[in-house]
Structure formats: structure tokens, C-alpha cells
Protein backbone atom coordinates (compact mmCIF):
# COMPACT_ATOMS: atom_id res chain seq x y z
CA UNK A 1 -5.81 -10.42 46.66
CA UNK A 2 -2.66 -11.64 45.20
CA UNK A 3 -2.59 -13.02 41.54
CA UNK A 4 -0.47 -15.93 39.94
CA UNK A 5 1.41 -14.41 37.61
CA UNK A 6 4.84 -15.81 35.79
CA UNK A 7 8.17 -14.57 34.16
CA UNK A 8 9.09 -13.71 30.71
CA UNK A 9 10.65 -16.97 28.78
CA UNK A 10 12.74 -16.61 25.71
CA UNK A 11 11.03 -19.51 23.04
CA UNK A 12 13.79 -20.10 20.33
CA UNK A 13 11.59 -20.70 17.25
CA UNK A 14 12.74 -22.40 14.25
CA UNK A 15 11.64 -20.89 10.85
CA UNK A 16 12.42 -21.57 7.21
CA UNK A 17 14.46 -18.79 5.79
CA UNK A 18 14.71 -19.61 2.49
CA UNK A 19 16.20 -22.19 0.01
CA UNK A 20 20.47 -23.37 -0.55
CA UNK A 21 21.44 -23.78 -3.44
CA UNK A 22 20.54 -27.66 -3.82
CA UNK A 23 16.89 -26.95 -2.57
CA UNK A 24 17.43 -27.85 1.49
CA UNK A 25 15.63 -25.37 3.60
CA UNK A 26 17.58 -23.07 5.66
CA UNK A 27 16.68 -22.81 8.86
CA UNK A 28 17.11 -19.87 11.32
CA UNK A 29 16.25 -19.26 15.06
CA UNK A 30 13.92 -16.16 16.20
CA UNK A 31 13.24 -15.42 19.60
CA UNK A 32 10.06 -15.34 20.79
CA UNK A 33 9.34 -13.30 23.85
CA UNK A 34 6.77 -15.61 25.59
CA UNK A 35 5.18 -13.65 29.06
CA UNK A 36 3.70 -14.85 32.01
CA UNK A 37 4.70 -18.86 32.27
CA UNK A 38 4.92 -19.88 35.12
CA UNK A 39 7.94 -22.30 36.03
CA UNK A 40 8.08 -25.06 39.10
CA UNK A 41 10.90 -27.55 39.78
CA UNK A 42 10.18 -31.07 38.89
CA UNK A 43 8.59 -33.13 41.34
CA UNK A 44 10.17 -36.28 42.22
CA UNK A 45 7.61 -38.70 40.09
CA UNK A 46 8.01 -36.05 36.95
CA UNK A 47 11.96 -37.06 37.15
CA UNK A 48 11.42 -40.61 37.67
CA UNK A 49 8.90 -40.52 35.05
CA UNK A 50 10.90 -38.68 32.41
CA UNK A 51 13.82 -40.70 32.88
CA UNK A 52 12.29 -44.33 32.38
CA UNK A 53 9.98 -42.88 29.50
CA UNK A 54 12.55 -40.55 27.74
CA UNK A 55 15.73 -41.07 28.88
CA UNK A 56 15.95 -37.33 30.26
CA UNK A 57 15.83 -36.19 33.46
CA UNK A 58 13.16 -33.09 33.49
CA UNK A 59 14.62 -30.51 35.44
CA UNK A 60 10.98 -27.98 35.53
CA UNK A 61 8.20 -27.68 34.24
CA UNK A 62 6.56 -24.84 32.51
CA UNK A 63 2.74 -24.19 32.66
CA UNK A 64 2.28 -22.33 29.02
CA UNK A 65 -0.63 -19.69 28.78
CA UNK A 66 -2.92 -20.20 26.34
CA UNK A 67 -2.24 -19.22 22.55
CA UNK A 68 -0.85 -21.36 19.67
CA UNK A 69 3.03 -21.19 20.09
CA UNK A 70 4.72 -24.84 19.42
CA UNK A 71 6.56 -26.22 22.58
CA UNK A 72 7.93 -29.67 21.09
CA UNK A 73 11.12 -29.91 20.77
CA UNK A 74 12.26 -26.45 21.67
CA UNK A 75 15.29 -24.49 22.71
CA UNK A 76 13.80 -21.83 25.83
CA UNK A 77 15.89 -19.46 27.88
CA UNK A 78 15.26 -18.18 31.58
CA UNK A 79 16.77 -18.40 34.50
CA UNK A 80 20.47 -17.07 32.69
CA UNK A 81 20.31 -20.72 31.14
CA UNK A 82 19.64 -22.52 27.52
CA UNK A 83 17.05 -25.16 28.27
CA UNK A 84 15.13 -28.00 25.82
CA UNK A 85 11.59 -28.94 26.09
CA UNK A 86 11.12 -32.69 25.73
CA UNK A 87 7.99 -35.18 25.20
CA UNK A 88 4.40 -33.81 23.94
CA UNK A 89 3.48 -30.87 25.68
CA UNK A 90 0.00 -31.86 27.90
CA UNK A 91 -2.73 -29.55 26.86
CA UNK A 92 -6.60 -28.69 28.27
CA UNK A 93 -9.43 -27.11 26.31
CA UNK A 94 -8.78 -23.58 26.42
CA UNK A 95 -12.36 -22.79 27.23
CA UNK A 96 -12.69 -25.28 29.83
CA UNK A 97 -9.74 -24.14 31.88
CA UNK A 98 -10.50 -20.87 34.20
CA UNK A 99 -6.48 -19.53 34.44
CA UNK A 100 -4.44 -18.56 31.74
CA UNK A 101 -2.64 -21.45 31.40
CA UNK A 102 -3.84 -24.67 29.32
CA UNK A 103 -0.45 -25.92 28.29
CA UNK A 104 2.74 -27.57 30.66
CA UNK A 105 5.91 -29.12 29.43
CA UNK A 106 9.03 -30.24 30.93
CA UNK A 107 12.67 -28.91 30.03
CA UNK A 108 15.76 -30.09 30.87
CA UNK A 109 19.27 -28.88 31.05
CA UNK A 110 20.45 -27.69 26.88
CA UNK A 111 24.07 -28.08 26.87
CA UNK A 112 24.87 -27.25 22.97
């Protein structure tokens, strides 16, 4: 029997590293080796959708296994590309949901 089972994604994490000298927060990015999400092009709706409501066109959408990473707002890499997670990610009750995934969020193209 064949099992579902998706790539590693590179999660670009943004954590405080420390203070300037006028008291602002410095910020750095980690990378955070996320395994097995599984990644599916946008459906149709999902870029209709995204671009009335945001104002971005989703490009896929990741189904996140469970565990308490953040997903708003994010920088993630895979596919050999820099992409940005947009809108509250949709989650289910871990312990209602039989698969490893309780999380999805869309990305679109990052071009900074």
C-alpha cells in the first residue's frame, strides 16, 4: 500500500536577536527544516478567491503536518524558489484529524 508522504520545505523563521543600540529589536532569519508537507497547485476557486480577498494570486497550497510552527506571514523555500505564505493559515483539531496534516496555507510567488 502506498503512503502520502511530502517534501522537505525550508520555513524562514523570524527571531529576535537581540537589542540596537536605541532599544529596536533586531531581527534575524533561521531556517527551519520543515519535512513531509505536502504541496498542490492552486485550484482555480483558491486563485479567484485569494485575489478578490487579498489581492494575491495563491500560486499552491501547502497542507502543514501537525506541530506548532507559525505559517503567517512567512518566507518558505522549495521547488528552487523563495515563496510567501499569505492569509490565516486554516487549521483542524489535531486529534480529530486521522493524517498528519491539520494545517494548509497558500503561498505565492516572493520576489524580494
Amino acid at each position: 500500500m502506498a503512503r502520502i508522504k511530502g517534501i522537505d520545505v525550508v520555513l524562514l523563521d523570524t527571531v529576535v536577536d537581540g537589542e540596537d543600540e536605541f532599544g529596536a529589536e533586531i531581527l534575524t532569519e533561521r531556517e527551519v527544516v520543515i519535512s513531509n508537507v505536502l504541496v498542490a497547485p492552486a485550484s482555480s476557486t483558491d486563485i479567484t478567491d485569494s485575489t478578490q480577498l487579498y489581492g494575491r494570486t495563491a500560486v499552491y497550497t501547502l497542507a502543514i503536518p501537525k506541530g506548532d510552527n507559525n505559517w503567517e506571514n512567512k518566507k518558505v523555500r522549495f521547488f528552487d524558489n523563495t515563496w510567501k505564505t499569505f492569509g490565516i493559515p486554516q487549521e483542524g483539531i489535531e486529534s480529530l484529524i486521522p493524517l498528519d496534516w491539520n494545517k494548509k496555507v497558500m503561498v505565492e510567488r516572493y520576489n524580494g
